[in-house]
Protein backbone atom coordinates (compact mmCIF):
# COMPACT_ATOMS: atom_id res chain seq x y z
CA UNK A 1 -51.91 112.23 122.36
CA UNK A 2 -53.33 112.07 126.02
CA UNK A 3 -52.30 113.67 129.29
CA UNK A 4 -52.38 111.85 132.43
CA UNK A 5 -50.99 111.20 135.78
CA UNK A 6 -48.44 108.17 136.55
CA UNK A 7 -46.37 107.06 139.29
CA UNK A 8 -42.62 105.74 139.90
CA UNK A 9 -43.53 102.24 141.28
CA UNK A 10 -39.67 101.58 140.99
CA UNK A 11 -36.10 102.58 140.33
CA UNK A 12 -34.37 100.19 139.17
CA UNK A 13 -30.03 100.41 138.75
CA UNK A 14 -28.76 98.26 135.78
CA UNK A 15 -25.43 98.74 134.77
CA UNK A 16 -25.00 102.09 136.46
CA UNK A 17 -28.00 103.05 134.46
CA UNK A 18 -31.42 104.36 136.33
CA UNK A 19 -34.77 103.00 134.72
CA UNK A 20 -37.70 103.56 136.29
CA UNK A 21 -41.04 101.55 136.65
CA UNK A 22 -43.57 103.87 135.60
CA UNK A 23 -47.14 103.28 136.59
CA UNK A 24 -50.01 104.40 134.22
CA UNK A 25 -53.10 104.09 132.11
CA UNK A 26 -52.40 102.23 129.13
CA UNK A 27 -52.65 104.68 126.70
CA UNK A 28 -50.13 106.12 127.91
CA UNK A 29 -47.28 103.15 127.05
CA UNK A 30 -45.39 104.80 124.34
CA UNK A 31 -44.54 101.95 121.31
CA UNK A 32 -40.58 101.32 120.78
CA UNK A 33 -39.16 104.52 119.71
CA UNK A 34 -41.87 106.71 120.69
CA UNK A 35 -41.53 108.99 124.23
CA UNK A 36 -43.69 110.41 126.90
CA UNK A 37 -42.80 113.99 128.27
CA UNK A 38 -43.08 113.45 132.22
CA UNK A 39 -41.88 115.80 134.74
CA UNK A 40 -43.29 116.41 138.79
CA UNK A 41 -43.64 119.12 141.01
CA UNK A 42 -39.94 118.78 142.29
CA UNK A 43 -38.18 118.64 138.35
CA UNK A 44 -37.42 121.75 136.59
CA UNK A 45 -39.70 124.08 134.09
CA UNK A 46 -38.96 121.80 131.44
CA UNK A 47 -40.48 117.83 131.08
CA UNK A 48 -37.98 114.72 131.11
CA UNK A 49 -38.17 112.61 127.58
CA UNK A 50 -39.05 109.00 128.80
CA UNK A 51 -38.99 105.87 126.76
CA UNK A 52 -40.14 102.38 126.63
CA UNK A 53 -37.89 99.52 127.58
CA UNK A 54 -40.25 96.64 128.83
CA UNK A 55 -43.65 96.16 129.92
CA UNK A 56 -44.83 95.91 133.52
CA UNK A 57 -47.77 95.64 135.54
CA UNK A 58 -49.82 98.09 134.41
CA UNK A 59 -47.58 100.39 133.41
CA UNK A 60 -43.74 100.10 132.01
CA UNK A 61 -40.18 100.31 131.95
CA UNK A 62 -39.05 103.71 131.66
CA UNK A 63 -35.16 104.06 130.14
CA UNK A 64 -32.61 106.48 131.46
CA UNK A 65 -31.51 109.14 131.37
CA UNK A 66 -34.35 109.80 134.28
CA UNK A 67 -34.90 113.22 136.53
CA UNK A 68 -33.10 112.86 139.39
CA UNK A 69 -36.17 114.48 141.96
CA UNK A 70 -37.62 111.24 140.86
CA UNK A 71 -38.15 108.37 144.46
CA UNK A 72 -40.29 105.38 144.37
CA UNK A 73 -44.32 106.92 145.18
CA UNK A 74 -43.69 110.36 143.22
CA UNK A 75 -46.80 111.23 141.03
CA UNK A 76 -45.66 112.65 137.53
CA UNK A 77 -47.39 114.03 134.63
CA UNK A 78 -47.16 112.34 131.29
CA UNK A 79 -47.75 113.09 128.26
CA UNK A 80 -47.80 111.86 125.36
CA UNK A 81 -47.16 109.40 123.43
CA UNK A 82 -45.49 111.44 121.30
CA UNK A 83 -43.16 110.82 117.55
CA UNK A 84 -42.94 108.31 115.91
CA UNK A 85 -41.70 104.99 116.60
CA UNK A 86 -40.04 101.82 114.90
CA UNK A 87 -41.80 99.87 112.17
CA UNK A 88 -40.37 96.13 112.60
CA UNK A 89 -41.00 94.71 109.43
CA UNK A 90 -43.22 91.67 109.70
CA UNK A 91 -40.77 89.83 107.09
CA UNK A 92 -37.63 90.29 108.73
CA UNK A 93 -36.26 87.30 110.28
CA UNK A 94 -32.32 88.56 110.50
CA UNK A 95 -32.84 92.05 113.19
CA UNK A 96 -29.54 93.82 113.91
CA UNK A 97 -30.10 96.43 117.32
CA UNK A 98 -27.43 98.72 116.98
CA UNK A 99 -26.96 100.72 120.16
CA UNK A 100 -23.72 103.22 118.68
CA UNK A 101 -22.82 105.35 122.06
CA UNK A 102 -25.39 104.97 124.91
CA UNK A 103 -26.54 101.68 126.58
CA UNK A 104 -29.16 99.97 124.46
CA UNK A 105 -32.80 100.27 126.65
CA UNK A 106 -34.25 102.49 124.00
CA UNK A 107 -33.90 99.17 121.33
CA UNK A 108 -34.67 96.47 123.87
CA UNK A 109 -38.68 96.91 122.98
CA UNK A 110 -38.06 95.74 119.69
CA UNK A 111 -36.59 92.58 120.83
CA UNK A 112 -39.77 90.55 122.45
CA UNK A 113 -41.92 91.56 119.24
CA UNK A 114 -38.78 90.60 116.94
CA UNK A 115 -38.38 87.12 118.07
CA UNK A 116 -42.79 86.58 118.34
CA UNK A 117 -42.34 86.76 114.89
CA UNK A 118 -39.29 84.43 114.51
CA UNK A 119 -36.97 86.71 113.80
CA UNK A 120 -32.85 86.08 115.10
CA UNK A 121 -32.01 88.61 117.07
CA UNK A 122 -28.43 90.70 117.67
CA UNK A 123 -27.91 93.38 119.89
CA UNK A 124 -24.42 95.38 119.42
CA UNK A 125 -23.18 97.28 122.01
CA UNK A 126 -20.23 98.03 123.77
CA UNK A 127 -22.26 98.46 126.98
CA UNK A 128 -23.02 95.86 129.82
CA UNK A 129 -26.57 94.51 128.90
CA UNK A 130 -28.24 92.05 131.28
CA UNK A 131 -31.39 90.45 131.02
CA UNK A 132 -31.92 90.07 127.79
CA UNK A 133 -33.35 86.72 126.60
CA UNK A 134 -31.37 83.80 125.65
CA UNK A 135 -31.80 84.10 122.14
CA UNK A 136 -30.65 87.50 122.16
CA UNK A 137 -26.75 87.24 120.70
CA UNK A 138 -24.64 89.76 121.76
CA UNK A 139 -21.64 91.40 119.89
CA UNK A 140 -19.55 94.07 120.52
CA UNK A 141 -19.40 97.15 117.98
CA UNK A 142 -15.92 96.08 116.47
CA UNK A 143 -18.29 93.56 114.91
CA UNK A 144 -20.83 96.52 113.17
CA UNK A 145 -19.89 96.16 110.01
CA UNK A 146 -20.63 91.95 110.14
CA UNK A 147 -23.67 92.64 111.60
CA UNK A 148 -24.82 95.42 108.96
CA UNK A 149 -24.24 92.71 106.14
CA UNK A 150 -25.90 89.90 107.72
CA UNK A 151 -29.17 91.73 108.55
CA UNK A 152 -32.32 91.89 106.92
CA UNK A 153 -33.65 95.21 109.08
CA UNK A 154 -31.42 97.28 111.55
CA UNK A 155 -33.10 99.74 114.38
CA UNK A 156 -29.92 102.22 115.67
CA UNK A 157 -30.21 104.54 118.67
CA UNK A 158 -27.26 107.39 118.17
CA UNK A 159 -27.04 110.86 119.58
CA UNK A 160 -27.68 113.50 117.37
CA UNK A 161 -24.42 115.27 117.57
CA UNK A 162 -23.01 111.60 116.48
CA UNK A 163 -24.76 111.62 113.23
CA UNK A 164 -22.25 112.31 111.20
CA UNK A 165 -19.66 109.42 112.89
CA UNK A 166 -22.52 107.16 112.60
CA UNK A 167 -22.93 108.30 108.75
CA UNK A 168 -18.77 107.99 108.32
CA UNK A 169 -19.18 104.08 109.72
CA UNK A 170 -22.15 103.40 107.59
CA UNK A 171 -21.54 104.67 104.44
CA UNK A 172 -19.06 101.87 102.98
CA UNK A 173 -21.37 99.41 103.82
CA UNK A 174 -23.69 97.61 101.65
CA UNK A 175 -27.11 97.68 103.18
CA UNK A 176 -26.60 101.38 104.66
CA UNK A 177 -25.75 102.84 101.20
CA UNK A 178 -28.81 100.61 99.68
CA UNK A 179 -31.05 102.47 101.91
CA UNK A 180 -32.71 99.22 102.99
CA UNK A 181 -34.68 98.52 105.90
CA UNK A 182 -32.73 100.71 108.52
CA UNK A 183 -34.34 102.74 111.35
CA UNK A 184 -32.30 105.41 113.29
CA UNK A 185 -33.77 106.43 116.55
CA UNK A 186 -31.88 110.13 116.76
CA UNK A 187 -31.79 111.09 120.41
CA UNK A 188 -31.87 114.94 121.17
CA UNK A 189 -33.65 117.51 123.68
CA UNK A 190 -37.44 117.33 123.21
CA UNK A 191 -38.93 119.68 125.36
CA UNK A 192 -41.91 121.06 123.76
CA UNK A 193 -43.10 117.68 122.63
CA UNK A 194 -43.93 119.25 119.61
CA UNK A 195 -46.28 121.86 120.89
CA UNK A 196 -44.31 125.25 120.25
CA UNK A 197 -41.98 124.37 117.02
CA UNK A 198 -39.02 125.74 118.88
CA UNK A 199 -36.08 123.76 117.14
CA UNK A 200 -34.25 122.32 119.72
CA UNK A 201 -34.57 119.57 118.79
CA UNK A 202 -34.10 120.17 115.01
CA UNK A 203 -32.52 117.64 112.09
CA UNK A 204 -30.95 117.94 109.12
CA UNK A 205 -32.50 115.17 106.53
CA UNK A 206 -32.20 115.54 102.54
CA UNK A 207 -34.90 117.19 102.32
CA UNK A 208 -34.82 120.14 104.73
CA UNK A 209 -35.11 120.63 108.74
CA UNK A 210 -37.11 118.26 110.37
CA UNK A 211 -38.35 118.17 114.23
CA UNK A 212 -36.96 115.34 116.19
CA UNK A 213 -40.12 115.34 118.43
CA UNK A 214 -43.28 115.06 116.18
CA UNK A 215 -41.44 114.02 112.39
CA UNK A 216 -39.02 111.41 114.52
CA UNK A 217 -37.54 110.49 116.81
CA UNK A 218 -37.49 108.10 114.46
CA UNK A 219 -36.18 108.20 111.16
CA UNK A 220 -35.25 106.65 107.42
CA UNK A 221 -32.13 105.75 107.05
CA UNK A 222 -32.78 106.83 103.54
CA UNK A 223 -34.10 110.05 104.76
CA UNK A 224 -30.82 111.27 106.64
């Protein structure tokens, strides 16, 4: 982990969503899945959670949700990089990106490493998504359950306090009851970056509590 100071080169509006390009040392680029804490002097007390999208010019592409005080030129303080990320399996070639109720930025890093290694490539999403390569199929999520059979590894992004509808859609299909190569990116309030063990950001796996921010974001499927 590594502090350091960074700088909004960019905000850029995509779908009514706010991403910002974030200037920094690279160190500091979190992997897919993984966050920076980043806040300025204008923000409140408490640090934004900030994500990777895309690269950049030395720096990246920051996903929304974003602090508002934030304008093109503002010096913030990062850091990070914090949890842990997504492990793309170097054998799968069949990658299902499952974005279940928020616009899919936080899974896009996945895709340019996914298809290096010759991997097909759907994103499902009910959201607008534009600029996404031209091997990147598209379906909607009336098509999850398709997708969850034909894939080989599936990275989801879900809110935590949607667990449990995510666990209701999953758990008559094949691949999520095997336990199989499924990552679940479980979004919730991170603001001690796991400094202070406060449990804010606290979730319920088999095998006891665990903190979003330093055992996750990222999790098992098998472990949930």
């Amino acid at each position: 982990m590594h502090t350091a100071k960074g700088q909004v080169v960019e905000l850029i509006l995509e779908n009514g969503f706010r991403h910002a390009w974030i200037s920094c040392p690279a160190n500091m680029i979190p992997a897919p899945g993984q966050y920076l804490l980043a806040s300025n002097a204008s923000d409140s007390p408490l640090p934004v959670s900030i994500f990777y999208t895309s690269s950049a010019s030395q720096g990246f592409i920051a996903s929304a949700p974003l602090s508002d005080s934030w304008t093109p030129g503002a010096e913030i303080y990062l850091r990070g990089p914090l949890g842990r990320g997504f492990s793309l399996p170097v054998p799968a070639r069949k990658i299902g990106l499952i974005a279940f109720d928020d616009a899919p930025s936080r899974l896009h890093g996945l895709i340019a490493p996914a298809l290096k290694q010759g991997a097909a490539v759907v994103l499902v999403t009910d959201f607008a998504s534009d600029s996404l390569p031209d091997e990147v199929e598209v379906q909607p999520m009336s098509a999850l359950a398709e997708i969850v059979e034909w894939a080989d590894y599936l990275a989801i992004d879900v809110a935590r306090e949607n667990l449990f509808e995510l666990k209701e859609c999953l758990e008559s299909m094949k691949q999520a009851r095997a336990g199989d190569d499924v990552q679940v990116l479980i979004r919730t309030p991170m603001p001690c970056g796991g400094v202070a063990d406060c449990g804010v950001c606290a979730v319920t796996l088999k095998s006891g509590w665990e903190m979003a921010c330093k055992d996750g974001p990222v999790f098992e499927w098998r472990e949930i």
